[in-house]
Protein backbone atom coordinates (compact mmCIF):
# COMPACT_ATOMS: atom_id res chain seq x y z
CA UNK A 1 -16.60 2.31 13.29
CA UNK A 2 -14.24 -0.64 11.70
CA UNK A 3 -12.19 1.19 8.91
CA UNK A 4 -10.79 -2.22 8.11
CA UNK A 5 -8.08 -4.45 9.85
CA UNK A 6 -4.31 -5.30 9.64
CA UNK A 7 -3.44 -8.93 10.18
CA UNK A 8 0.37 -9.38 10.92
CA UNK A 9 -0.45 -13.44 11.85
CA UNK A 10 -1.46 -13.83 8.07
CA UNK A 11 1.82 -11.65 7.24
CA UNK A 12 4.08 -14.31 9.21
CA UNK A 13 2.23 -17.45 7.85
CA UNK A 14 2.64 -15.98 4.07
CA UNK A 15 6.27 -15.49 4.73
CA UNK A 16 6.76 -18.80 5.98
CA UNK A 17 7.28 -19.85 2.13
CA UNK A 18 9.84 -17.89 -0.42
CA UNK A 19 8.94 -16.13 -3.23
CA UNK A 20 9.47 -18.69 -6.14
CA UNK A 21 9.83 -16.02 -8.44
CA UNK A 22 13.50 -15.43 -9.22
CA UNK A 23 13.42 -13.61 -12.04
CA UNK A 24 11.24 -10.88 -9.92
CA UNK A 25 13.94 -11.61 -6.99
CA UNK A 26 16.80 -10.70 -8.81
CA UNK A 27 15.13 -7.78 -10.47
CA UNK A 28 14.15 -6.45 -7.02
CA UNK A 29 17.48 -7.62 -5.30
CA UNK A 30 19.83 -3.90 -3.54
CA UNK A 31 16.32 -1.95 -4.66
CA UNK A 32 13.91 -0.34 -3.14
CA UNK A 33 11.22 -1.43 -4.32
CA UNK A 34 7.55 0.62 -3.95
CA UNK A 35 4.87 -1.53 -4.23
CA UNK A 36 0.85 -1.21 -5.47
CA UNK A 37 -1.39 -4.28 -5.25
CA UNK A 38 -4.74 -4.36 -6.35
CA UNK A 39 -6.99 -2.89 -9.32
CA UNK A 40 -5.55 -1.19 -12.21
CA UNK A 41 -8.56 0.82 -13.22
CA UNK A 42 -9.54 3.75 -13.89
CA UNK A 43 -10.70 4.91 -10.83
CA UNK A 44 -6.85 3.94 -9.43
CA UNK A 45 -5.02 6.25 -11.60
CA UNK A 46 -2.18 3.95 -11.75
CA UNK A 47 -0.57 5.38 -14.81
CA UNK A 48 0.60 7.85 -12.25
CA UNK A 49 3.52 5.21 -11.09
CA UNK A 50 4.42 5.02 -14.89
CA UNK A 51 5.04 9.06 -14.51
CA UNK A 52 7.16 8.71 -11.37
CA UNK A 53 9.45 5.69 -12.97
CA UNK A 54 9.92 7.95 -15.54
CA UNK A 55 10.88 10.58 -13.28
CA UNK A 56 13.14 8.38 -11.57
CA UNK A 57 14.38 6.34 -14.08
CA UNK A 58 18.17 7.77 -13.73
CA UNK A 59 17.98 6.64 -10.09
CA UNK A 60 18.83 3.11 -10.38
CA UNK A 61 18.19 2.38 -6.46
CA UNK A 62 14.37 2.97 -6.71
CA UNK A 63 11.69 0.57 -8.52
CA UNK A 64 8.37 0.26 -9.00
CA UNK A 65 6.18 -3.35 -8.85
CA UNK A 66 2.32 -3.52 -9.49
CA UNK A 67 0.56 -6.70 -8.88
CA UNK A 68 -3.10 -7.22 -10.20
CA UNK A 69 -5.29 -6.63 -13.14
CA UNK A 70 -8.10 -4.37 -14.60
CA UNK A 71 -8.77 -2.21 -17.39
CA UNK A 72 -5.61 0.19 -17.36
CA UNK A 73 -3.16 -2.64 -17.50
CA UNK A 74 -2.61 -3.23 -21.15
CA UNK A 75 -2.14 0.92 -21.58
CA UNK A 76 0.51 0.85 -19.07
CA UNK A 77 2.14 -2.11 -20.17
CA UNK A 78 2.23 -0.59 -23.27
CA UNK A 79 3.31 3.33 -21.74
CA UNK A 80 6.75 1.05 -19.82
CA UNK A 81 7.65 -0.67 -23.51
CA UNK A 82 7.20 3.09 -25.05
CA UNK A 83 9.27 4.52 -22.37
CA UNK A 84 11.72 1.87 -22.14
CA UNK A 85 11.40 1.78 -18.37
CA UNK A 86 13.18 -0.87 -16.86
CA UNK A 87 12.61 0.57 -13.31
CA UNK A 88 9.00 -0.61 -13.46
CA UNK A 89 7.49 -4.24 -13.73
CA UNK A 90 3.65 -5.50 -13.68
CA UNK A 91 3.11 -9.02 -12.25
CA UNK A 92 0.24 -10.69 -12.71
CA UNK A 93 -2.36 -10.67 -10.08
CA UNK A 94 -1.19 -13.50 -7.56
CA UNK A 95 -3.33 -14.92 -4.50
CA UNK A 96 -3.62 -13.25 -0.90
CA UNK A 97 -0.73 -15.48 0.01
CA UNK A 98 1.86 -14.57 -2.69
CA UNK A 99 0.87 -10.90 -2.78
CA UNK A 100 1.70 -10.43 0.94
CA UNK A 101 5.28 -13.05 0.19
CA UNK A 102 5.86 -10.38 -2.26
CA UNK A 103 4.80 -6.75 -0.56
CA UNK A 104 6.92 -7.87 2.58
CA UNK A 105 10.22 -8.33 0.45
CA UNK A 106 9.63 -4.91 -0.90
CA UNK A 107 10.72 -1.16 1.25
CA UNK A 108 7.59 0.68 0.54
CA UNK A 109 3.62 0.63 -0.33
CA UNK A 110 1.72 3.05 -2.34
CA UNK A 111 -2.15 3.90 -2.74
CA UNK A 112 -3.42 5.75 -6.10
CA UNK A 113 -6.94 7.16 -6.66
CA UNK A 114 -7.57 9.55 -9.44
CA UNK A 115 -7.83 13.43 -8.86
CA UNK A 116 -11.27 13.10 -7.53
CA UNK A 117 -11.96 14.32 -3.50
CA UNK A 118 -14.63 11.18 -3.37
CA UNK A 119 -12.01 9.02 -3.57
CA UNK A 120 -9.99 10.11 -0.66
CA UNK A 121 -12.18 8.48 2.01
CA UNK A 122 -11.55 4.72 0.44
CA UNK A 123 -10.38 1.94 3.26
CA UNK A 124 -8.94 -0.51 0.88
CA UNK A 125 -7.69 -3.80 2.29
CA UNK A 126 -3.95 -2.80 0.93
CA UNK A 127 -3.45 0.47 3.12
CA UNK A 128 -4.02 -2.09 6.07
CA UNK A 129 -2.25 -5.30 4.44
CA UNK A 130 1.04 -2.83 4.11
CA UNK A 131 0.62 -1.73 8.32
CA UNK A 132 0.98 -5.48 8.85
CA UNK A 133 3.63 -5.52 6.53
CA UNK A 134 5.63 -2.97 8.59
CA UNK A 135 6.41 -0.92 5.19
CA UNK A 136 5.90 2.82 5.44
CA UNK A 137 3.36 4.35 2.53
CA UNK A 138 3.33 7.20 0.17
CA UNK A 139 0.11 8.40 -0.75
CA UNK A 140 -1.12 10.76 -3.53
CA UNK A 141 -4.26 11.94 -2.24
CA UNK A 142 -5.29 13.63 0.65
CA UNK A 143 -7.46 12.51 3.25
CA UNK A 144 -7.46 10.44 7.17
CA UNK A 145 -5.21 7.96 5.75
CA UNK A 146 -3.03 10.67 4.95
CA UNK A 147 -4.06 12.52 8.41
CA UNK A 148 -3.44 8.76 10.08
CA UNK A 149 -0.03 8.25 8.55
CA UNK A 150 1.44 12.08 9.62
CA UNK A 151 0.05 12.12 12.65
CA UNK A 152 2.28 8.19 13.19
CA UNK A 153 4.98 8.98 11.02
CA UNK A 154 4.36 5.84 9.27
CA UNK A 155 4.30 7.52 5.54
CA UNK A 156 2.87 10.94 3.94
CA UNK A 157 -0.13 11.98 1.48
CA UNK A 158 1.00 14.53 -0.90
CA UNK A 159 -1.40 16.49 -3.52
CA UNK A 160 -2.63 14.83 -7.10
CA UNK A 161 -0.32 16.90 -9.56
CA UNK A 162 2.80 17.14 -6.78
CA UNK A 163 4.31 14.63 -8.44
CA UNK A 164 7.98 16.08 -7.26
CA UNK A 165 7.19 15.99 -3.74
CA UNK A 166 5.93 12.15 -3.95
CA UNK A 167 8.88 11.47 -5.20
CA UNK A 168 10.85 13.49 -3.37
CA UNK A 169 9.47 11.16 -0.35
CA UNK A 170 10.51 8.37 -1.95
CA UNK A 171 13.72 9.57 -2.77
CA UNK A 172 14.53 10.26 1.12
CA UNK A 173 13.55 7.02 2.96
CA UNK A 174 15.36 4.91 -0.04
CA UNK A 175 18.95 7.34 1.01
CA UNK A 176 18.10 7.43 4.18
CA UNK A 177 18.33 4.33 6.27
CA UNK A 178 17.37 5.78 9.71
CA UNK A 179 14.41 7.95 8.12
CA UNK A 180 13.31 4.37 6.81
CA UNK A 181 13.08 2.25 10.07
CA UNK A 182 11.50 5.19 11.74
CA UNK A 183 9.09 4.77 9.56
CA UNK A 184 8.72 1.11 8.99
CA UNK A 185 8.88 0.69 13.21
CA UNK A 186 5.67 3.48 12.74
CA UNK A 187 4.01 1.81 10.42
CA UNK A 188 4.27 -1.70 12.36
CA UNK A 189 2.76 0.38 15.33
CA UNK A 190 -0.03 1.55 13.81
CA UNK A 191 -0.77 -1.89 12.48
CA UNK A 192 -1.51 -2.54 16.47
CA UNK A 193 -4.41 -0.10 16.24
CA UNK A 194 -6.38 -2.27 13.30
CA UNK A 195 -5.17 -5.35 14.75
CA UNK A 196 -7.74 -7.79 13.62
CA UNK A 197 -8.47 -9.51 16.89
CA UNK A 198 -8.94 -5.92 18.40
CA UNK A 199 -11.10 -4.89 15.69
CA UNK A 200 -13.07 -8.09 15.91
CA UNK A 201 -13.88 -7.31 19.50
CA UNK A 202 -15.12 -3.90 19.19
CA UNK A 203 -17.69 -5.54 17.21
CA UNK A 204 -18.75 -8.13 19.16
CA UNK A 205 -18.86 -5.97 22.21
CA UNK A 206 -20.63 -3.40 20.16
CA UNK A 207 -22.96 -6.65 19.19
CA UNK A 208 -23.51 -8.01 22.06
CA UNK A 209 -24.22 -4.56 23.58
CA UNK A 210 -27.11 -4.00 21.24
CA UNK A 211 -28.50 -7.60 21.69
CA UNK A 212 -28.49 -7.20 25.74
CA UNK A 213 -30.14 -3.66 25.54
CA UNK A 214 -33.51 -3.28 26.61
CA UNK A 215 -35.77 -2.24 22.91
CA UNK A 216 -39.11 -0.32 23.75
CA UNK A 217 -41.82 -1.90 21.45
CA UNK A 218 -44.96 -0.50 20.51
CA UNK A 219 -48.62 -2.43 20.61
């Protein structure tokens, strides 16, 4: 089985240009910045980042940064302006390129799904773009990516509603420097597992296994 695949070449190429944006450079500048590319629908549950800003909103060290589109967007842009959270910005969606520019300037990734156990056995390409990224990752579902991260010590999966204890998380690699790199040095680890060229030859051998076996056919 191929969950998916981590790609730290396409990491070093994106990063071989600077962010342009300055505005989002000097909003993200002594922070530490968790960060959740991708869909914003309602399968995502991202409003749940709008609860943790809130949350957190009196710890100035610790922001928030979505990148991406879908249905939920408007409501949360609208939920931040309500609020008045500055701790919490949307961006646009941006290319592969920019995205990963972006993700490796920030401390920490995140993945969202809704309350629903179906949801806890997704592989989405950002749980494996943050590996390559070397960023450690909070989780609020259960699940083997939660399993996966424990068992490396690149992140945690905490329950839906324990909102306090996924920030908590948060809360203790952004104070705690050493905590952090343990992490991030994890995480970077890990990424070796789903290396792409590594994946990519488990298939072909796996391929090239079938094609060479002998098939029985009937008359």
């Amino acid at each position: 089985m191929a969950e998916n695949f981590a790609n730290p070449l396409l990491v070093q190429e994106s990063n071989e240009a600077c962010v342009e944006d300055e505005s989002l450079m000097h909003w993200m500048r002594d922070k530490f910045v968790v960060v959740h590319p991708g869909t914003m629908g309602l399968v995502n549950g991202v409003d749940y980042l709008v609860a943790c800003a809130e949350k957190l909103k009196d710890n100035d060290l610790i922001h928030f940064l979505l990148i991406g589109e879908g249905s939920e967007k408007e409501n949360m842009q609208a939920q931040i302006k309500e609020k008045q959270l500055i701790n919490i910005r949307i961006l646009d969606a941006k290319s592969k390129t920019e995205t990963l520019q972006i993700a490796s300037q920030c401390q920490m990734g995140t993945m969202l799904v809704k309350n629903e156990r179906i949801l806890w056995d997704n592989s989405a390409n950002k749980f494996f773009d943050f590996l390559a990224c070397g960023l450690p990752i909070v989780l609020n579902y259960q699940g083997w990516q939660k399993q996966v991260l424990e068992e490396s010590g690149a992140g945690k999966g905490f329950a839906h509603e324990d909102v306090d204890a996924y920030c908590t998380y948060i809360e203790h690699l952004a104070t705690d420097q050493h905590s952090w790199e343990r992490a991030s040095q994890a995480s970077k680890q890990l990424a070796k597992k789903y290396d792409v060229g590594r994946i990519a030859n488990r298939i072909w051998r796996v391929i090239t296994n079938r094609r060479n076996s002998y098939v029985e056919t009937l008359d």
